[in-house]
PDB file of N, CA and C in Angstrom:
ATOM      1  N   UNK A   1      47.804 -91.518  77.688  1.00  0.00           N
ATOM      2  CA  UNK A   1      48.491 -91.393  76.435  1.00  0.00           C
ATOM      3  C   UNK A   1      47.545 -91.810  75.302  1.00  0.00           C
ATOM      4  N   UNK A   2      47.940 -91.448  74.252  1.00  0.00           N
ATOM      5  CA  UNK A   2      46.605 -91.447  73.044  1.00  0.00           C
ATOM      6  C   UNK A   2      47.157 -92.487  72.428  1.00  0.00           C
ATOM      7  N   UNK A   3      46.172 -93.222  72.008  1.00  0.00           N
ATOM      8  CA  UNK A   3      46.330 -94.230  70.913  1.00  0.00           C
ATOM      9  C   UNK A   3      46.644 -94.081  69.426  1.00  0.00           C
ATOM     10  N   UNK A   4      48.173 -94.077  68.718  1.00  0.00           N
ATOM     11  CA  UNK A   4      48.260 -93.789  67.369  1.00  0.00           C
ATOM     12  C   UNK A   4      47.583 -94.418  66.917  1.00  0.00           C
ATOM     13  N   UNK A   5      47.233 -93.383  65.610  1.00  0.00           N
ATOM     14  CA  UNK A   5      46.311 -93.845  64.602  1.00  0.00           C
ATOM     15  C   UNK A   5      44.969 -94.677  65.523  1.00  0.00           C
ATOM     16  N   UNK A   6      44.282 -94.356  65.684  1.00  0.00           N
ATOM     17  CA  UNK A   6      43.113 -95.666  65.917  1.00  0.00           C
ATOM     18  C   UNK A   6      42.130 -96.043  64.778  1.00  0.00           C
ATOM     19  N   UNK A   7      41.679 -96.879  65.228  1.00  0.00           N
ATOM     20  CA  UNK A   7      40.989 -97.448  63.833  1.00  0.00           C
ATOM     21  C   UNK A   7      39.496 -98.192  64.765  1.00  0.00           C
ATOM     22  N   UNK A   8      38.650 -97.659  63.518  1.00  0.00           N
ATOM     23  CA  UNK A   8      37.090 -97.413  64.308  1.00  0.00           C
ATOM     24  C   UNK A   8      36.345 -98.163  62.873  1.00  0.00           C
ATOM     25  N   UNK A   9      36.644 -99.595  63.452  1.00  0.00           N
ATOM     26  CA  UNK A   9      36.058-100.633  62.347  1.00  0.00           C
ATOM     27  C   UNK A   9      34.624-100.381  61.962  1.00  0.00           C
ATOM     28  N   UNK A  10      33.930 -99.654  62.693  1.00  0.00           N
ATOM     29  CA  UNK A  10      32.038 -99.769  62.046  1.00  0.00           C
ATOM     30  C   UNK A  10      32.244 -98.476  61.360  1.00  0.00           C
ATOM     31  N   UNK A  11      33.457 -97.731  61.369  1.00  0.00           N
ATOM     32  CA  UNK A  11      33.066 -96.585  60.415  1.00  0.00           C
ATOM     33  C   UNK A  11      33.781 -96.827  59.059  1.00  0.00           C
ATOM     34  N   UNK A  12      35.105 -97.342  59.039  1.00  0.00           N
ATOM     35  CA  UNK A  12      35.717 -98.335  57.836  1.00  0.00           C
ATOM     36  C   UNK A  12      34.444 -99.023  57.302  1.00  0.00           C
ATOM     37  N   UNK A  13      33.900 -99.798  57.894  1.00  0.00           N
ATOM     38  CA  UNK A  13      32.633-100.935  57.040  1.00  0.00           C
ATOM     39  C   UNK A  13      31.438-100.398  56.706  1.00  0.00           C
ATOM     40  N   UNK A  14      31.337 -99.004  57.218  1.00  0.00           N
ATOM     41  CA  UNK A  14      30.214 -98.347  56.435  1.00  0.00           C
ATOM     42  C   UNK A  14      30.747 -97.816  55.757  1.00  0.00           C
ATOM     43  N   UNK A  15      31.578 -96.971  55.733  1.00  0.00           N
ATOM     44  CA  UNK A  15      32.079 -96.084  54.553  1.00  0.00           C
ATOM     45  C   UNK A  15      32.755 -97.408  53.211  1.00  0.00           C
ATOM     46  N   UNK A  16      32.883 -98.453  53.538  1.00  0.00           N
ATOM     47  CA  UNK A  16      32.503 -99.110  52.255  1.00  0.00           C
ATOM     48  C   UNK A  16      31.701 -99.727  51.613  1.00  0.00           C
ATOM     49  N   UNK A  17      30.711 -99.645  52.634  1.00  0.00           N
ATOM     50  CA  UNK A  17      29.071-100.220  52.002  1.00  0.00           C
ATOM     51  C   UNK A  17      28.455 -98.674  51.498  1.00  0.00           C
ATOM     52  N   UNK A  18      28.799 -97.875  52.049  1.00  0.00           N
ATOM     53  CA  UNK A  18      28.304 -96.347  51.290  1.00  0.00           C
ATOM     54  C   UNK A  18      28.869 -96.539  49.630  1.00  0.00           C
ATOM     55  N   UNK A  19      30.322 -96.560  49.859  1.00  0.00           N
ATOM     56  CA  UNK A  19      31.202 -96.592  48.690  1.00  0.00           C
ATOM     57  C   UNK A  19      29.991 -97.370  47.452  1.00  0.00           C
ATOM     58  N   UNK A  20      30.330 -98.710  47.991  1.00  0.00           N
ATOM     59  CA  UNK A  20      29.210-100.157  47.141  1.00  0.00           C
ATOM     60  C   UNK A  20      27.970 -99.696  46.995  1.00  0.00           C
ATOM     61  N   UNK A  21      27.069 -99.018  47.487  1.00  0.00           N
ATOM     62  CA  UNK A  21      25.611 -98.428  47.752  1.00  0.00           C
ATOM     63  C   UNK A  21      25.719 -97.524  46.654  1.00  0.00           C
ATOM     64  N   UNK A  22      26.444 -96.393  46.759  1.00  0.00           N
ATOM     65  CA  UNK A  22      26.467 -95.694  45.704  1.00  0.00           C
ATOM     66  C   UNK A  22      26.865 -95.932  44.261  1.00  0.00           C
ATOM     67  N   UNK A  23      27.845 -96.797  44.583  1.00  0.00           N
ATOM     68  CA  UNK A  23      28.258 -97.324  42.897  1.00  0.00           C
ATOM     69  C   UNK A  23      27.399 -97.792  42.306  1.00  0.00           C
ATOM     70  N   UNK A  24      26.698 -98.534  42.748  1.00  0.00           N
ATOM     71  CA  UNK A  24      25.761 -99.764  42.235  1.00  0.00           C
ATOM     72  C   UNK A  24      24.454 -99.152  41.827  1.00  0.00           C
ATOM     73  N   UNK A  25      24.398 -97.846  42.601  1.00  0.00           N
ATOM     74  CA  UNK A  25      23.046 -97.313  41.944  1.00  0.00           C
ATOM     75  C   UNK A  25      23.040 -96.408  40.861  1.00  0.00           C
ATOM     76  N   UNK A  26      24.535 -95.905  40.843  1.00  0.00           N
ATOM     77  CA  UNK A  26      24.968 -95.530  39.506  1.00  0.00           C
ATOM     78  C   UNK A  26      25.292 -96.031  38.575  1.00  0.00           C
ATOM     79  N   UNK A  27      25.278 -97.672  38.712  1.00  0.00           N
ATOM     80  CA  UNK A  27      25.290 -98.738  37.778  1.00  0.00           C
ATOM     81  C   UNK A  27      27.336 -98.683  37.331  1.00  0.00           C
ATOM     82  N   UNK A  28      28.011 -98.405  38.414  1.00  0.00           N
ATOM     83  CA  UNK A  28      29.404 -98.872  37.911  1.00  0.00           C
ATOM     84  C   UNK A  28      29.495 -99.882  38.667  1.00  0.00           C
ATOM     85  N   UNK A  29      30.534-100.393  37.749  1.00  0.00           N
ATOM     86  CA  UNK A  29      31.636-101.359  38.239  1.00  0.00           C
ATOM     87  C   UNK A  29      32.640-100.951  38.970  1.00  0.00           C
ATOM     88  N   UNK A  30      33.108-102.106  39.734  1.00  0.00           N
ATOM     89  CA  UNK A  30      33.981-101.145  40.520  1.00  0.00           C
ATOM     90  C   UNK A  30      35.465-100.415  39.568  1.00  0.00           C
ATOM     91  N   UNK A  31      35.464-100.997  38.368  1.00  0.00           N
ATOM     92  CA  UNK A  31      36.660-100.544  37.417  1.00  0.00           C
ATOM     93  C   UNK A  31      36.568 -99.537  36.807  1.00  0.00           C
ATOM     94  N   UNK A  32      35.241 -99.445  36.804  1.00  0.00           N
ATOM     95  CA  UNK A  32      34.615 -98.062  36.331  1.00  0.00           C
ATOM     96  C   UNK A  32      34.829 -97.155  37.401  1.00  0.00           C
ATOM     97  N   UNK A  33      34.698 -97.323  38.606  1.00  0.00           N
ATOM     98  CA  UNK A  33      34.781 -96.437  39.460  1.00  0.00           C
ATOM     99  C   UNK A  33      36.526 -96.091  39.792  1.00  0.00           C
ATOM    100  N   UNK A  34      36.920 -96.735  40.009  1.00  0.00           N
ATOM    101  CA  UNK A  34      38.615 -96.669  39.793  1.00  0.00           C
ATOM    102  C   UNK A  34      39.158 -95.761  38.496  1.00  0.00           C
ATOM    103  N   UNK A  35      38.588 -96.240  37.742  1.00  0.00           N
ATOM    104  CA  UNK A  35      38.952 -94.906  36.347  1.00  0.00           C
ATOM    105  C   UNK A  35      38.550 -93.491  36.887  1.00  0.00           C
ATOM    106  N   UNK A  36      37.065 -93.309  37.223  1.00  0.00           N
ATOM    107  CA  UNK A  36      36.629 -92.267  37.222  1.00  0.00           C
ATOM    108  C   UNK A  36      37.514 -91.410  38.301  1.00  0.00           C
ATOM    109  N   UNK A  37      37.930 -92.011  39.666  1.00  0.00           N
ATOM    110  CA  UNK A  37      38.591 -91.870  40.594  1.00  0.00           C
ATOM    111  C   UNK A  37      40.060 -91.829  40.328  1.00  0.00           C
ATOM    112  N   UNK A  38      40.578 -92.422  39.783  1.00  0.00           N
ATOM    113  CA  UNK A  38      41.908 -92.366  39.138  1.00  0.00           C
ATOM    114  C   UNK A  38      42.674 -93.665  40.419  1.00  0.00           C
ATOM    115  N   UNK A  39      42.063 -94.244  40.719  1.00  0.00           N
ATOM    116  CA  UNK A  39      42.987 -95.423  41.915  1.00  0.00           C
ATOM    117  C   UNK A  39      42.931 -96.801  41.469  1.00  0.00           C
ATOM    118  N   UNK A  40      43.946 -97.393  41.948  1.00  0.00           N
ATOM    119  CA  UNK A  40      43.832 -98.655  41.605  1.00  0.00           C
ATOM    120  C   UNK A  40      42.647 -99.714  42.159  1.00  0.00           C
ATOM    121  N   UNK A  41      41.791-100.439  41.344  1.00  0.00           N
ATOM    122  CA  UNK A  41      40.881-101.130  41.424  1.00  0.00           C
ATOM    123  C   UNK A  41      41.110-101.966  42.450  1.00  0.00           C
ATOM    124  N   UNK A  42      42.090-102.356  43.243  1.00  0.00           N
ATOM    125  CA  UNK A  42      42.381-103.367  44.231  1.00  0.00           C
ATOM    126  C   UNK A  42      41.935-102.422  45.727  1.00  0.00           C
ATOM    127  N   UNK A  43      42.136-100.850  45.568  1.00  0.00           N
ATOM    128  CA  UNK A  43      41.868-100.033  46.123  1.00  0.00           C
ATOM    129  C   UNK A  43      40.350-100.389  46.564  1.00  0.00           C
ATOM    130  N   UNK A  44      39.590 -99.881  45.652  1.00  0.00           N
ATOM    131  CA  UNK A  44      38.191-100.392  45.654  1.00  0.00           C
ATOM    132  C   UNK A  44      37.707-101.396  45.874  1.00  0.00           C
ATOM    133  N   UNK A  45      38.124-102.546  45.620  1.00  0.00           N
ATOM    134  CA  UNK A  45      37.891-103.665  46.292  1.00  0.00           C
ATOM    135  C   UNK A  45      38.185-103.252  47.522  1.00  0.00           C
ATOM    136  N   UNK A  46      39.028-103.320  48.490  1.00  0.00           N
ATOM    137  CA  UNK A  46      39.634-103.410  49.572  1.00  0.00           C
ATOM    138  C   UNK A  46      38.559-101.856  50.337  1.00  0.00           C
ATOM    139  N   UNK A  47      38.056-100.807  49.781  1.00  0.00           N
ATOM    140  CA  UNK A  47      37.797 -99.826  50.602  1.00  0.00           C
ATOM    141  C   UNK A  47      36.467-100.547  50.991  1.00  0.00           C
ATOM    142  N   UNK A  48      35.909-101.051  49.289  1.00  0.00           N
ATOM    143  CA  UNK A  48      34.629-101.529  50.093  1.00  0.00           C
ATOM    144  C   UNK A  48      33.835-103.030  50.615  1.00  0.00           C
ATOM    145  N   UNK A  49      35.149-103.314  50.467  1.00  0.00           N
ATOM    146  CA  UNK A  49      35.144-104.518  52.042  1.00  0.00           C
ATOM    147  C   UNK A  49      35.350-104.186  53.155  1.00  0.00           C
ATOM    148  N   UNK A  50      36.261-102.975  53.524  1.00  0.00           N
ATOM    149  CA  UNK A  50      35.646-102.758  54.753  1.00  0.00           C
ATOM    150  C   UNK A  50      37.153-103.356  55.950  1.00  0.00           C
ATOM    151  N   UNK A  51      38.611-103.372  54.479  1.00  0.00           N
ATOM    152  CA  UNK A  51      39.935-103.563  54.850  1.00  0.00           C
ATOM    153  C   UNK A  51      40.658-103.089  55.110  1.00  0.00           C
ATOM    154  N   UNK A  52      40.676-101.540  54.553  1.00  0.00           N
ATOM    155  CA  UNK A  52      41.160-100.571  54.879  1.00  0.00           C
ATOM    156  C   UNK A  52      40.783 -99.065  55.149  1.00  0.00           C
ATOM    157  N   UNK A  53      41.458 -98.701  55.826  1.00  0.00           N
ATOM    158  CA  UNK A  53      41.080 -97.336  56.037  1.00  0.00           C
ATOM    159  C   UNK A  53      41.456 -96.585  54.818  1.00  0.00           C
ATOM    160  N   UNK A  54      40.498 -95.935  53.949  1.00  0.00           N
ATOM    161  CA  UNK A  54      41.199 -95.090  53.053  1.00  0.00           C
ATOM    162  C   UNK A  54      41.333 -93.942  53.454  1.00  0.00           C
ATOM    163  N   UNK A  55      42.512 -92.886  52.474  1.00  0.00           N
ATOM    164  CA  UNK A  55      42.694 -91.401  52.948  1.00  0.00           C
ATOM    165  C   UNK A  55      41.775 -90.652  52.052  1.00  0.00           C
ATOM    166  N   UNK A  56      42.073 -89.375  53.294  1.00  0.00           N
ATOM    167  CA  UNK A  56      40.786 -88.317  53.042  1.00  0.00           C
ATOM    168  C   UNK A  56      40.911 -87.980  51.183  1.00  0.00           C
ATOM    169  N   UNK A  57      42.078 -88.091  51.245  1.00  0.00           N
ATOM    170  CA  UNK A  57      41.821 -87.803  49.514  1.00  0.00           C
ATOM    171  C   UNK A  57      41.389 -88.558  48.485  1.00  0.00           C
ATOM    172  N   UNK A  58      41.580 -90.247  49.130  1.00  0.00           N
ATOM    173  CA  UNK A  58      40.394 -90.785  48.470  1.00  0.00           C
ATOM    174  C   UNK A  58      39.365 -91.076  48.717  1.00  0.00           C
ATOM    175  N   UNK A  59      38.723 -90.551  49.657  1.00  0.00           N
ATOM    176  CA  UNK A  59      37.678 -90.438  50.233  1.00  0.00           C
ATOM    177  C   UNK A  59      36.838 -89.557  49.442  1.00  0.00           C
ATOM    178  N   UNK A  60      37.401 -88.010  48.901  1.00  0.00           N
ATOM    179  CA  UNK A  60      37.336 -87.432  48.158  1.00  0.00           C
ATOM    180  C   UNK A  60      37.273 -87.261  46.800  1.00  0.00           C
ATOM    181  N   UNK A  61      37.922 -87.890  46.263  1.00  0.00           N
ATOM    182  CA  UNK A  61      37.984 -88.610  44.920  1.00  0.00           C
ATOM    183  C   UNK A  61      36.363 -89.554  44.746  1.00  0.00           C
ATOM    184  N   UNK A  62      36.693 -90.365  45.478  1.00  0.00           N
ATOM    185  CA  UNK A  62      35.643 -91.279  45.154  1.00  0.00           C
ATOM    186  C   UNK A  62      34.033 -90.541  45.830  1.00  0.00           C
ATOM    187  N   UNK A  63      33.801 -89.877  46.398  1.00  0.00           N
ATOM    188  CA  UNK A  63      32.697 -88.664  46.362  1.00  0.00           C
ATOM    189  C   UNK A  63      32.321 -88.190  45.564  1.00  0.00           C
ATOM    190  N   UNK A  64      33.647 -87.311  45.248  1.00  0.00           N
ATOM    191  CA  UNK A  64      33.575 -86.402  43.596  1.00  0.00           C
ATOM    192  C   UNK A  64      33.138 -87.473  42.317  1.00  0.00           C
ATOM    193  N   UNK A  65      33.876 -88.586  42.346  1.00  0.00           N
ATOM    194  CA  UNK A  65      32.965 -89.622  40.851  1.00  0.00           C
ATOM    195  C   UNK A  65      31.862 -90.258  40.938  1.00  0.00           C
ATOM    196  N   UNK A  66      31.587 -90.514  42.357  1.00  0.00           N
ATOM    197  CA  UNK A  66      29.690 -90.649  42.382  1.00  0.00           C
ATOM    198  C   UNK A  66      29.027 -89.398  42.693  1.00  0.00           C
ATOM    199  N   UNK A  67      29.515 -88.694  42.285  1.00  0.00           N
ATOM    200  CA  UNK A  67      28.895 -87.233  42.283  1.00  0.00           C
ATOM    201  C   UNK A  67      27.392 -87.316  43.556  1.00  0.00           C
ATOM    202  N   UNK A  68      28.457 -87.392  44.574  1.00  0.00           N
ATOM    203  CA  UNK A  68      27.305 -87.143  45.949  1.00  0.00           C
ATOM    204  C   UNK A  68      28.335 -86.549  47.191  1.00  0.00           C
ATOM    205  N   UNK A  69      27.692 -85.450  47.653  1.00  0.00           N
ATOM    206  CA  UNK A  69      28.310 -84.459  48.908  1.00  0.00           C
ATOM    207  C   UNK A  69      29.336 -85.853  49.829  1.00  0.00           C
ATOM    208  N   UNK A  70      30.621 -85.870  50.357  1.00  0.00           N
ATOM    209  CA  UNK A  70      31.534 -86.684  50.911  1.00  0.00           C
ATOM    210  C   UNK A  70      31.070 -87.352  52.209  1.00  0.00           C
ATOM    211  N   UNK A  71      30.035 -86.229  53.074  1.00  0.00           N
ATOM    212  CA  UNK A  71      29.317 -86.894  53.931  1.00  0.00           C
ATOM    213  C   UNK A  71      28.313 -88.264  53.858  1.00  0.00           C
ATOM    214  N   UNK A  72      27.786 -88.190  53.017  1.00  0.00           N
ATOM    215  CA  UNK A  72      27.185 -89.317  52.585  1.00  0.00           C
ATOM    216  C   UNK A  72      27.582 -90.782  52.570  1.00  0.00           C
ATOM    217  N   UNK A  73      29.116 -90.282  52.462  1.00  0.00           N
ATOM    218  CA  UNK A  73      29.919 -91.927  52.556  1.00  0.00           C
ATOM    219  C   UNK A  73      29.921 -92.281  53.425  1.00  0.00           C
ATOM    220  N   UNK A  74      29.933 -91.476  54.822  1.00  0.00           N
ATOM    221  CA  UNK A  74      29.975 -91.514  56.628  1.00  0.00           C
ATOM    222  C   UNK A  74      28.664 -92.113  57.116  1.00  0.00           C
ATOM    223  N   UNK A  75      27.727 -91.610  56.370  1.00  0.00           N
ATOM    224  CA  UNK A  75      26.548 -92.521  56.969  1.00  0.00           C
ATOM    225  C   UNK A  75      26.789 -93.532  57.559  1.00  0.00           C
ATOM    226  N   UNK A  76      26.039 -94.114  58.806  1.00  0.00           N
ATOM    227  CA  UNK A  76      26.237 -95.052  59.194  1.00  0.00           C
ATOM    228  C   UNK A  76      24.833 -95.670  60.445  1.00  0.00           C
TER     229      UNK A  76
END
């Protein structure tokens, strides 16, 4: 039987050090990045600590405002 939902902690904690990696070299804040993205800043905190799993659409979002291809966040 399959495991609902699973959750694959080294890919959560990279995809928020990608998140942090990229912001930072674009010189935002993370409030800045929440505007640009349209989510709440607690969001951002929390994606890129590495607390939650975010959804594909903000996964997407926040791609599209550091203007870099979505794969990039997956690095790992």
């Amino acid at each position: 039987m399959a495991i609902k939902n699973p959750r694959d902690e080294k890919v959560i904690t990279d995809f928020g050090a990608n998140v942090r990696k990229y912001r930072t070299e674009r010189g935002h804040t993370m409030m800045q990045l929440a505007v640009l993205c349209d989510v709440e800043y607690g969001a951002i905190s929390t994606i890129e600590r590495g607390v939650v799993n975010c959804s594909i659409s903000t996964a997407y979002r926040i791609a599209k405002a550091l203007e870099i291809p979505i794969e990039k966040l997956f690095e790992g």
